[in-house]
PDB file of N, CA and C in Angstrom:
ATOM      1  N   UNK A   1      37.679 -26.879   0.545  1.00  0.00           N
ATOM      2  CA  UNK A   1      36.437 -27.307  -0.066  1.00  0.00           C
ATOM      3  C   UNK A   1      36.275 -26.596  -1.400  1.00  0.00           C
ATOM      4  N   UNK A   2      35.772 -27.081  -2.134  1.00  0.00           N
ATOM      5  CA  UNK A   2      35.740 -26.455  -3.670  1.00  0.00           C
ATOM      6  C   UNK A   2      34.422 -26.538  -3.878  1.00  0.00           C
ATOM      7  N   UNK A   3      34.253 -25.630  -5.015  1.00  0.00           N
ATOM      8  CA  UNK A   3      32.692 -24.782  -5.019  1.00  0.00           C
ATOM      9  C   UNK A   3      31.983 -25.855  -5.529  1.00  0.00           C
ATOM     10  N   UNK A   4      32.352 -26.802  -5.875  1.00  0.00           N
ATOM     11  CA  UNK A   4      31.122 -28.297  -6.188  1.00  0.00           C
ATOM     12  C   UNK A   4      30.917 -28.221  -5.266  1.00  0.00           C
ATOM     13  N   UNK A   5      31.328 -28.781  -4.341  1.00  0.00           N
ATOM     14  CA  UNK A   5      30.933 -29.737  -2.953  1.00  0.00           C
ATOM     15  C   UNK A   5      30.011 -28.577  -2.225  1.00  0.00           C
ATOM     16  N   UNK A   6      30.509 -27.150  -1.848  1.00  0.00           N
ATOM     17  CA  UNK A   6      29.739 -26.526  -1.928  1.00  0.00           C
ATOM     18  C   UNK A   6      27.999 -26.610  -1.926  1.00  0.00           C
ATOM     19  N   UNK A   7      28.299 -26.169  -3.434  1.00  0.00           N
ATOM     20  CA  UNK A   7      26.820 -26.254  -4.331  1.00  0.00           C
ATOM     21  C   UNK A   7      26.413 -27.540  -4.033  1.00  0.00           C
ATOM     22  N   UNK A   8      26.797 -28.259  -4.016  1.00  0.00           N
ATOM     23  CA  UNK A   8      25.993 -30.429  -3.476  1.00  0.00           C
ATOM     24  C   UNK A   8      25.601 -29.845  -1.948  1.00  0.00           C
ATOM     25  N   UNK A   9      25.963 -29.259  -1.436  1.00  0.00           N
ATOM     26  CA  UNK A   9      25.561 -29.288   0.230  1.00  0.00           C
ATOM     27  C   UNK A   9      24.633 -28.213   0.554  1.00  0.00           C
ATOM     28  N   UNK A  10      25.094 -27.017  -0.101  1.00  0.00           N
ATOM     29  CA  UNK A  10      23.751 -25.994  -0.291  1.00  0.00           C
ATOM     30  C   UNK A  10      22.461 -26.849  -1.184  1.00  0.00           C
ATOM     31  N   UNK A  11      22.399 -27.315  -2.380  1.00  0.00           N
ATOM     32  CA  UNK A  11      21.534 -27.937  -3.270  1.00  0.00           C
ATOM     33  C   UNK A  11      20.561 -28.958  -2.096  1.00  0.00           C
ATOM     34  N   UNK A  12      21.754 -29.881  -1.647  1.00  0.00           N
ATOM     35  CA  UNK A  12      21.048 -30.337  -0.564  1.00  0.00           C
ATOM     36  C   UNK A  12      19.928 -30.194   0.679  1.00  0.00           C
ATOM     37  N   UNK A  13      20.875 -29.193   1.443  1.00  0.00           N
ATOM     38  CA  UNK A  13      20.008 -28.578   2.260  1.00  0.00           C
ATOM     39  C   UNK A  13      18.896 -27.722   2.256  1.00  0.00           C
ATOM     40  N   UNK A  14      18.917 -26.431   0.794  1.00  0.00           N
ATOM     41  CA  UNK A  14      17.889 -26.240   0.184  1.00  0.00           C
ATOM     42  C   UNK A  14      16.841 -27.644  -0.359  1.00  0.00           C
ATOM     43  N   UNK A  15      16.804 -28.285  -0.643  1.00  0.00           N
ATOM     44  CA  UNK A  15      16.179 -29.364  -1.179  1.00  0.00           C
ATOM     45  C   UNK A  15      15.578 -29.803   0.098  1.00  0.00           C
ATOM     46  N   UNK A  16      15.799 -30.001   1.505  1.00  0.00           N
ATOM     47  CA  UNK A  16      15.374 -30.709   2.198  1.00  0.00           C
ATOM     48  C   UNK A  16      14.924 -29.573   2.887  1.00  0.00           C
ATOM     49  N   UNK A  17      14.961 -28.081   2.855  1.00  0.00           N
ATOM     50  CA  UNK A  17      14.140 -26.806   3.741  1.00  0.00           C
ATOM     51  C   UNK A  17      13.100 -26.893   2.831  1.00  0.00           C
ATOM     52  N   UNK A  18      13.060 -27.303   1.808  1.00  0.00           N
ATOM     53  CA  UNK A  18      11.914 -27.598   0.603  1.00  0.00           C
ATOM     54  C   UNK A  18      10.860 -28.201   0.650  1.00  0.00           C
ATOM     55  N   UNK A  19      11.653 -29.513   1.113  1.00  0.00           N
ATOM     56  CA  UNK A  19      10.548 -30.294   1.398  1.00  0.00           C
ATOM     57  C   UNK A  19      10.245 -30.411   2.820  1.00  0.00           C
ATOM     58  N   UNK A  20      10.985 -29.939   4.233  1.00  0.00           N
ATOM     59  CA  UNK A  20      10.383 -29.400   4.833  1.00  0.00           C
ATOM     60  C   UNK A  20       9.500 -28.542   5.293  1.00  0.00           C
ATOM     61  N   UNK A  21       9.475 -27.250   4.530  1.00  0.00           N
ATOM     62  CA  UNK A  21       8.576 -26.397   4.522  1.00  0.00           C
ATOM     63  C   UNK A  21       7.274 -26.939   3.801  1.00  0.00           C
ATOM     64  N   UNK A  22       7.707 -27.454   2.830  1.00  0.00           N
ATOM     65  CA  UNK A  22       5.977 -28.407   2.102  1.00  0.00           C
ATOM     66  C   UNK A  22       5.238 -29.780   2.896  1.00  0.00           C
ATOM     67  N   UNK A  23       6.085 -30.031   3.525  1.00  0.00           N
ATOM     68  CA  UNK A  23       5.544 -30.949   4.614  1.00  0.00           C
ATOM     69  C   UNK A  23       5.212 -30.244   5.875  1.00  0.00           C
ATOM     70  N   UNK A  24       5.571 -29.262   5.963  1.00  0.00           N
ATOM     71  CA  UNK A  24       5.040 -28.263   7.379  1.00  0.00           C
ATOM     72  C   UNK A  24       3.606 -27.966   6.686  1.00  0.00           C
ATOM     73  N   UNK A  25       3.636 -27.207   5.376  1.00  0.00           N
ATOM     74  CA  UNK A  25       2.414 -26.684   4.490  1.00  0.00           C
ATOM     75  C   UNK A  25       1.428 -27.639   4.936  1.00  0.00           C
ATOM     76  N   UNK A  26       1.754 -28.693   4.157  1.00  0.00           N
ATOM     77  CA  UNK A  26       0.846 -29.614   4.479  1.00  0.00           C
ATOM     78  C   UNK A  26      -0.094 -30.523   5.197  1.00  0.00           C
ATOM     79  N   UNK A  27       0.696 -30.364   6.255  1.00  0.00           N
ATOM     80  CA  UNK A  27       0.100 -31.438   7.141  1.00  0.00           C
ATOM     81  C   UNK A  27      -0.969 -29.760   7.798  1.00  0.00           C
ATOM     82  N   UNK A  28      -0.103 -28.190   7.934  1.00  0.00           N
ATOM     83  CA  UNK A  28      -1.315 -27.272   8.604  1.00  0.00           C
ATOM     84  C   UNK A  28      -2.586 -27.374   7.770  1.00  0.00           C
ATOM     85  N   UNK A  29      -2.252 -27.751   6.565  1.00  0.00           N
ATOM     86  CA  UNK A  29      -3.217 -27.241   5.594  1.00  0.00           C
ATOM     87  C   UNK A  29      -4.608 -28.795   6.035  1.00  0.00           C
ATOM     88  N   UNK A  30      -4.244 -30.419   5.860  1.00  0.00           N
ATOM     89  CA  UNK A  30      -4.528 -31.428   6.508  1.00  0.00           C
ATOM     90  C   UNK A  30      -5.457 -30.747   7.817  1.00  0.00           C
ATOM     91  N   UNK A  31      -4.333 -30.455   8.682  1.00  0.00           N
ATOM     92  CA  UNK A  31      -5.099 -30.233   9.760  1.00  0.00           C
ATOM     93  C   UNK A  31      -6.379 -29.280   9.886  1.00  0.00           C
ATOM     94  N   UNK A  32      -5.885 -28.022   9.444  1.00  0.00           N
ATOM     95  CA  UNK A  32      -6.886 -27.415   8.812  1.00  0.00           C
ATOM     96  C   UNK A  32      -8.357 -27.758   8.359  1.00  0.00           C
ATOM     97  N   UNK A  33      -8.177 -28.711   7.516  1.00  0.00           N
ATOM     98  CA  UNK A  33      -9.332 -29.334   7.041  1.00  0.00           C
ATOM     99  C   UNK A  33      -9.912 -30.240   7.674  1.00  0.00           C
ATOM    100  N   UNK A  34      -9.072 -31.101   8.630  1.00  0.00           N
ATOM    101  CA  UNK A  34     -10.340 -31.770   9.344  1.00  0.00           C
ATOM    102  C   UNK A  34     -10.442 -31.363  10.441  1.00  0.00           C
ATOM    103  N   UNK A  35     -10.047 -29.589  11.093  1.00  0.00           N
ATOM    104  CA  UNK A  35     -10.472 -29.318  12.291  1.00  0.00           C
ATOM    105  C   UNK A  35     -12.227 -28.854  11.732  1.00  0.00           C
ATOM    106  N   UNK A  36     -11.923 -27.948   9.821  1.00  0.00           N
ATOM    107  CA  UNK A  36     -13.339 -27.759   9.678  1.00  0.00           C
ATOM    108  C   UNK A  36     -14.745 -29.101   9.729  1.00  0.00           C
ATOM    109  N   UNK A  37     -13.953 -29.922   8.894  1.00  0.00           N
ATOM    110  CA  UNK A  37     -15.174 -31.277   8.943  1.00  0.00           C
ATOM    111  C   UNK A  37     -15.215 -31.516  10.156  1.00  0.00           C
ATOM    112  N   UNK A  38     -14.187 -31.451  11.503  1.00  0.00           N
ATOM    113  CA  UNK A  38     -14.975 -31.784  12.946  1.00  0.00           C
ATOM    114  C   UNK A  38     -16.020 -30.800  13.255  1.00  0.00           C
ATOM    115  N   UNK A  39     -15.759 -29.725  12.495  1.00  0.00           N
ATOM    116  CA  UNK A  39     -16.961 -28.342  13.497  1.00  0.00           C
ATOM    117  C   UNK A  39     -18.441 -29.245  12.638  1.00  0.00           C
ATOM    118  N   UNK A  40     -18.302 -29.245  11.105  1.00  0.00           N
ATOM    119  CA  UNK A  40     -19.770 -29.380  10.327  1.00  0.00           C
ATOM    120  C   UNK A  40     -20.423 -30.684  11.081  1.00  0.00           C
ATOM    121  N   UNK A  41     -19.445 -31.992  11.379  1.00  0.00           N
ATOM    122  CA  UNK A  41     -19.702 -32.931  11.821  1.00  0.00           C
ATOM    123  C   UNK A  41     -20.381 -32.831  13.514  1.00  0.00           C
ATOM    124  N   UNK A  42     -19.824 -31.758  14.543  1.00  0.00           N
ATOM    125  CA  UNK A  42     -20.414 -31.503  15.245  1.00  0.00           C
ATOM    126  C   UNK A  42     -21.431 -30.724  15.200  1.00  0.00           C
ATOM    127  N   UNK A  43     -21.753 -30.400  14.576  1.00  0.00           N
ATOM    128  CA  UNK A  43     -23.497 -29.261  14.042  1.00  0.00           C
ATOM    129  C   UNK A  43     -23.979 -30.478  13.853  1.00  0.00           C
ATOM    130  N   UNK A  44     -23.876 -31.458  12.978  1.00  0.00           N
ATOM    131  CA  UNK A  44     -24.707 -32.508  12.815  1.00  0.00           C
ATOM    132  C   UNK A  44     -24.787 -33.250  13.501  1.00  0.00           C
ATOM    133  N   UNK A  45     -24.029 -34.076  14.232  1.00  0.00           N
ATOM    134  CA  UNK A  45     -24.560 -34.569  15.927  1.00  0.00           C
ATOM    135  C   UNK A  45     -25.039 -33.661  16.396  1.00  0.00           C
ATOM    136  N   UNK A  46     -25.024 -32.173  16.714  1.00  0.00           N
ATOM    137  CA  UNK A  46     -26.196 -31.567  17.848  1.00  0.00           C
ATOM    138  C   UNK A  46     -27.527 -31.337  17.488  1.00  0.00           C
ATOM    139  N   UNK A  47     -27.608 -31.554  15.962  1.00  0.00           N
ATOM    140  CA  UNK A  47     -28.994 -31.462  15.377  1.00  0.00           C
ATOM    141  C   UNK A  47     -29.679 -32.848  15.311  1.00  0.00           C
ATOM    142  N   UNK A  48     -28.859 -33.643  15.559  1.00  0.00           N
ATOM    143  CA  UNK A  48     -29.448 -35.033  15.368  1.00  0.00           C
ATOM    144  C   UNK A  48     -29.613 -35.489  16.977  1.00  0.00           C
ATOM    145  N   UNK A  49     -28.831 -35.367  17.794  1.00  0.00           N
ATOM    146  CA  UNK A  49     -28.868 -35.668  19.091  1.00  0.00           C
ATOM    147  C   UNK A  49     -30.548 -35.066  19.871  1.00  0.00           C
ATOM    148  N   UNK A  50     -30.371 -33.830  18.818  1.00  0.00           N
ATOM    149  CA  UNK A  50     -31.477 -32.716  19.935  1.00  0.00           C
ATOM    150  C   UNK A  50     -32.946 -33.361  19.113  1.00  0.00           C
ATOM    151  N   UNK A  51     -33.157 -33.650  17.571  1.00  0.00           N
ATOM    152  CA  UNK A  51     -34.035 -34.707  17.042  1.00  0.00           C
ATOM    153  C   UNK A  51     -34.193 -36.323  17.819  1.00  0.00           C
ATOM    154  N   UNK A  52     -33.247 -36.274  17.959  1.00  0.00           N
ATOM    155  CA  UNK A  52     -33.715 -37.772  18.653  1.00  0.00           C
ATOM    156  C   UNK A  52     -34.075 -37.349  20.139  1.00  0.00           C
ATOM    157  N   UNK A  53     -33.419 -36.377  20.640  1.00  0.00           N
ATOM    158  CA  UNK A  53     -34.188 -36.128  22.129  1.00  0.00           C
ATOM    159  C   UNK A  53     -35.715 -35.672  22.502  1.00  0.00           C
ATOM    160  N   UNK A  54     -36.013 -35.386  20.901  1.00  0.00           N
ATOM    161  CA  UNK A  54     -37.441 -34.930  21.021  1.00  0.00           C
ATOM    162  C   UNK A  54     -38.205 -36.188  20.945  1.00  0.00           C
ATOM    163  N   UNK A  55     -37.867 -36.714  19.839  1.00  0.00           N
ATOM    164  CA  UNK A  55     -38.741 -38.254  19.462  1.00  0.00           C
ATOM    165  C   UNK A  55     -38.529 -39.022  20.853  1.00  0.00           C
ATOM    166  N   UNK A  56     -37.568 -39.171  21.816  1.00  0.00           N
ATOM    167  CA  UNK A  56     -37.334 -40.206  22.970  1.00  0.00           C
ATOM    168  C   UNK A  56     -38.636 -39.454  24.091  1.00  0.00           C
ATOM    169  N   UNK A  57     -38.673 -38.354  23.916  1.00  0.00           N
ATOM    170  CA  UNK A  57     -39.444 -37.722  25.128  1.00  0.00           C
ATOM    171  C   UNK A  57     -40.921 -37.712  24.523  1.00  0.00           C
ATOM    172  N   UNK A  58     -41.371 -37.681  23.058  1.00  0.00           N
ATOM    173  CA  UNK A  58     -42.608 -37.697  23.057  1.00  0.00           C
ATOM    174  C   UNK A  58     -42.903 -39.494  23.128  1.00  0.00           C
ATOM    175  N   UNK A  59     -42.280 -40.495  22.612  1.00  0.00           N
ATOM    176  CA  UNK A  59     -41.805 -42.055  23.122  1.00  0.00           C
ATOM    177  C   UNK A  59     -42.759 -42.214  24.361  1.00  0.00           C
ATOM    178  N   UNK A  60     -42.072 -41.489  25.197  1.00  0.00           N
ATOM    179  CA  UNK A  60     -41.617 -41.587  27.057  1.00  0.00           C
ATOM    180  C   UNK A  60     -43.288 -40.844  27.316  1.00  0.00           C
ATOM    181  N   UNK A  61     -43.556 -39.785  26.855  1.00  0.00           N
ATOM    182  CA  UNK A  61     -45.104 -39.326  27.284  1.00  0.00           C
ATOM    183  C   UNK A  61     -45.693 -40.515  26.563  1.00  0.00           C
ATOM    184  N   UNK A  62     -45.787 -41.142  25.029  1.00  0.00           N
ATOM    185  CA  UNK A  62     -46.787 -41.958  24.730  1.00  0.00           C
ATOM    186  C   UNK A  62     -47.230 -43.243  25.563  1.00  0.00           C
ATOM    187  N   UNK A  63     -45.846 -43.703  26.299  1.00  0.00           N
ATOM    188  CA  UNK A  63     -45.402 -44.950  27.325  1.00  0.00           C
ATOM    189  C   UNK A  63     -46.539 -44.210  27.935  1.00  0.00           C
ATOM    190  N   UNK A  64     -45.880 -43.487  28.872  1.00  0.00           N
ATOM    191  CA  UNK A  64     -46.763 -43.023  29.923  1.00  0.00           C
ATOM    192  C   UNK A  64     -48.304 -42.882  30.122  1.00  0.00           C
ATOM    193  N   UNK A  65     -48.547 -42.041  29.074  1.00  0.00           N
ATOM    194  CA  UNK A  65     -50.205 -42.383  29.114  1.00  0.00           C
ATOM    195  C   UNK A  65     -50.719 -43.992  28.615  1.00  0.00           C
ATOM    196  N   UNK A  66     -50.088 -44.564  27.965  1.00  0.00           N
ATOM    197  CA  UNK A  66     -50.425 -46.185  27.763  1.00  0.00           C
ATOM    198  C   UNK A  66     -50.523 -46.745  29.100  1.00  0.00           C
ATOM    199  N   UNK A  67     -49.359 -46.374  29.707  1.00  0.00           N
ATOM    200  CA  UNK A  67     -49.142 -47.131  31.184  1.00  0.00           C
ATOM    201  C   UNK A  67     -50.164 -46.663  31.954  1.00  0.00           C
ATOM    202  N   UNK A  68     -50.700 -45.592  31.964  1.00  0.00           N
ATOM    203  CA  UNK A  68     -51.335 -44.830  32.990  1.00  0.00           C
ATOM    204  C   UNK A  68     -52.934 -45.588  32.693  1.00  0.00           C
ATOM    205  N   UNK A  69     -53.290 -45.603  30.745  1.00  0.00           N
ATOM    206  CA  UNK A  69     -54.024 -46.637  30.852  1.00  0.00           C
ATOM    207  C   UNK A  69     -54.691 -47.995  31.230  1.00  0.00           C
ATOM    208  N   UNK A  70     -53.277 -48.577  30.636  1.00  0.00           N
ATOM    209  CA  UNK A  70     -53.197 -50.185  31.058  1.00  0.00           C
ATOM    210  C   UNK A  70     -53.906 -50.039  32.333  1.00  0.00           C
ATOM    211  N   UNK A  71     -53.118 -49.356  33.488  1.00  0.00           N
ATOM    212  CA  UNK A  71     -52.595 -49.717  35.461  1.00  0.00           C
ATOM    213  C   UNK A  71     -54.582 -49.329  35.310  1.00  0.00           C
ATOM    214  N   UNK A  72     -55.166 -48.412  34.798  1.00  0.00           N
ATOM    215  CA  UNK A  72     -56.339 -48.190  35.183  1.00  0.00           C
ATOM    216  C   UNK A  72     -56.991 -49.237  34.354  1.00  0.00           C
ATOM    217  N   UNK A  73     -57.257 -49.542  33.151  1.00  0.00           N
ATOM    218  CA  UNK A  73     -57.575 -50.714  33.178  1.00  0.00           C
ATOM    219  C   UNK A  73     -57.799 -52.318  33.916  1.00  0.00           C
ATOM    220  N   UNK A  74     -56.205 -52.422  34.140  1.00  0.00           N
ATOM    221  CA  UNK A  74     -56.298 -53.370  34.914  1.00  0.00           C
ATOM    222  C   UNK A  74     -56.682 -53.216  36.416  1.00  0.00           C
ATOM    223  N   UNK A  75     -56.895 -52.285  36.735  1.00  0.00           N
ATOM    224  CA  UNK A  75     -57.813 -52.122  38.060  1.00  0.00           C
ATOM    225  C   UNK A  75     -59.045 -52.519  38.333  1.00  0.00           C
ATOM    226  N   UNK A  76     -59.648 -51.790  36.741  1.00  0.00           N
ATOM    227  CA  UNK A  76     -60.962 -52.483  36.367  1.00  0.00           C
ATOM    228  C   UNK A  76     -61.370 -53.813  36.607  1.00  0.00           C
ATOM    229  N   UNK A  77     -60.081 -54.485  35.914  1.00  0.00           N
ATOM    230  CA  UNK A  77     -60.618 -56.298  35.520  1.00  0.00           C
ATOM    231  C   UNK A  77     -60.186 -56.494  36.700  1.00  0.00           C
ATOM    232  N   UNK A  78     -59.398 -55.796  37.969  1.00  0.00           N
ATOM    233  CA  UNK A  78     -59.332 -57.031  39.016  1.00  0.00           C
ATOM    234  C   UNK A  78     -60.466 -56.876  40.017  1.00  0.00           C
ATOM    235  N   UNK A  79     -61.101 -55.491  40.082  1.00  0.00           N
ATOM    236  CA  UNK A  79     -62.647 -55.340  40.721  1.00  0.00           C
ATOM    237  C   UNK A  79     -63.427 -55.977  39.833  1.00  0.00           C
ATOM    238  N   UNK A  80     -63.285 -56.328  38.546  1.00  0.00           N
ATOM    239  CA  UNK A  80     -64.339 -57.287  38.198  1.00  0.00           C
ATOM    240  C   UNK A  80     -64.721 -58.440  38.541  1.00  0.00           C
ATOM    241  N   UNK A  81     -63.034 -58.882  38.583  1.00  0.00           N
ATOM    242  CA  UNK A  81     -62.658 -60.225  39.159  1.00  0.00           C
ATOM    243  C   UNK A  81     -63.367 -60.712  40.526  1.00  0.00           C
ATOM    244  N   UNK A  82     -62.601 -59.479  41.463  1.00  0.00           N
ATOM    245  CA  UNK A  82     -63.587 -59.941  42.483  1.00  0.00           C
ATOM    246  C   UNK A  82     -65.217 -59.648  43.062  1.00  0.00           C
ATOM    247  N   UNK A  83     -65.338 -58.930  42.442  1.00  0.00           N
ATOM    248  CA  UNK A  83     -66.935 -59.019  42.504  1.00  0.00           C
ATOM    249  C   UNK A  83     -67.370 -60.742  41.718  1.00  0.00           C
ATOM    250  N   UNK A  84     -66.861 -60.834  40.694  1.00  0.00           N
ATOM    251  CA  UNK A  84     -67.225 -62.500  40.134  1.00  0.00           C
ATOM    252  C   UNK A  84     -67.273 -63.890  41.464  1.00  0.00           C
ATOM    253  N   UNK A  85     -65.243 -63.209  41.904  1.00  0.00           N
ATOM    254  CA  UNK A  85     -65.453 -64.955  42.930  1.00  0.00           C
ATOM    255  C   UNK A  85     -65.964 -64.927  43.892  1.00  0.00           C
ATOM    256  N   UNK A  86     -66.317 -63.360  44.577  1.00  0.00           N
ATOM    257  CA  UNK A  86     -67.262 -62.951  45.526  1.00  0.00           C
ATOM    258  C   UNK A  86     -66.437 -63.121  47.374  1.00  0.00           C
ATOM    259  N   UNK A  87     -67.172 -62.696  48.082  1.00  0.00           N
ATOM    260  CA  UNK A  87     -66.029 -62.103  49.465  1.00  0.00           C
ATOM    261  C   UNK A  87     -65.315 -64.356  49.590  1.00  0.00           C
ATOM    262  N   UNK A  88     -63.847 -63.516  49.982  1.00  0.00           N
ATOM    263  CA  UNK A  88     -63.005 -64.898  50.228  1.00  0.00           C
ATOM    264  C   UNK A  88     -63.435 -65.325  51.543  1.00  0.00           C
ATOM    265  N   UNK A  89     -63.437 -67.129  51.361  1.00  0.00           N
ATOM    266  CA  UNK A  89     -63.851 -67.489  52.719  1.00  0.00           C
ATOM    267  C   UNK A  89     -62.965 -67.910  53.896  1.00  0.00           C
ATOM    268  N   UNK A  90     -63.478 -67.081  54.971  1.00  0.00           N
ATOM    269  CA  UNK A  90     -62.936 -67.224  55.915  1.00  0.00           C
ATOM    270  C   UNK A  90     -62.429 -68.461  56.691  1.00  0.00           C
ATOM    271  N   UNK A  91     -60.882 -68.002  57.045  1.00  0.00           N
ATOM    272  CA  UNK A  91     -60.080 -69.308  57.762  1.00  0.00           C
ATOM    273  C   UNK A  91     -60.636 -70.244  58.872  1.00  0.00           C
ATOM    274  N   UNK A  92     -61.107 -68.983  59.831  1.00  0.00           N
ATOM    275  CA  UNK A  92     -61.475 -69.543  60.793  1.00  0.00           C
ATOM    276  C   UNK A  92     -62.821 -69.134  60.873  1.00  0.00           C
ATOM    277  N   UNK A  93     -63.599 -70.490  60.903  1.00  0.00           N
ATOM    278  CA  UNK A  93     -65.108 -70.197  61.252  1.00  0.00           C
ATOM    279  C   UNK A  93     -65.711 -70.051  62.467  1.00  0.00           C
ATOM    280  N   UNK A  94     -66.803 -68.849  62.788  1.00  0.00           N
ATOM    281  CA  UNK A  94     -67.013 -68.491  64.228  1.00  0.00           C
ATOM    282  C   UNK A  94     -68.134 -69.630  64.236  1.00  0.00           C
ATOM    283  N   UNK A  95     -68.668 -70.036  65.816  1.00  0.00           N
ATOM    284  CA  UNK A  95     -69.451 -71.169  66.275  1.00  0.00           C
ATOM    285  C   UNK A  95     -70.947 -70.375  66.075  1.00  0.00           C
TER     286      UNK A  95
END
């Protein structure tokens, strides 16, 4: 083998530990960066998750006392009701 061919096969293989090592660089460096944007991105879903869990639960009490209204309300109008059509008449009439 003569010192060209050599130097072409070292040149080579240096050239490709080259760009191996910069493609190793890279992709840690890649990864790197979007393991950080997953952490910031998860702070912001738990701040938004735990905001919307507040707004769903004060929601859920406003339901509730509406409902608790309404059901007493409408209790009202159906004792109104029947005081209006007055006692129901009986099926069977005594002699």
């Amino acid at each position: 083998m003569s010192t060209d061919t050599l130097a072409l096969i070292g040149s080579g293989l240096g050239g490709l530990l080259t760009l191996g090592v910069a493609m190793f660089a890279g992709f840690a460096w890649v990864i790197r960066r979007i393991d950080t944007v997953e952490q910031k991105l998860d702070k912001k879903i738990e701040t938004v998750e735990q905001k919307l869990d507040a707004r769903i639960d004060a929601v859920e009490r406003n339901l509730s006392d509406f409902r608790t209204t309404v059901e007493h309300e409408f209790t009202e109008v159906k004792v109104a009701i029947a005081r209006i059509e007055g006692p129901r008449p009986r099926l069977i009439v005594g002699r």
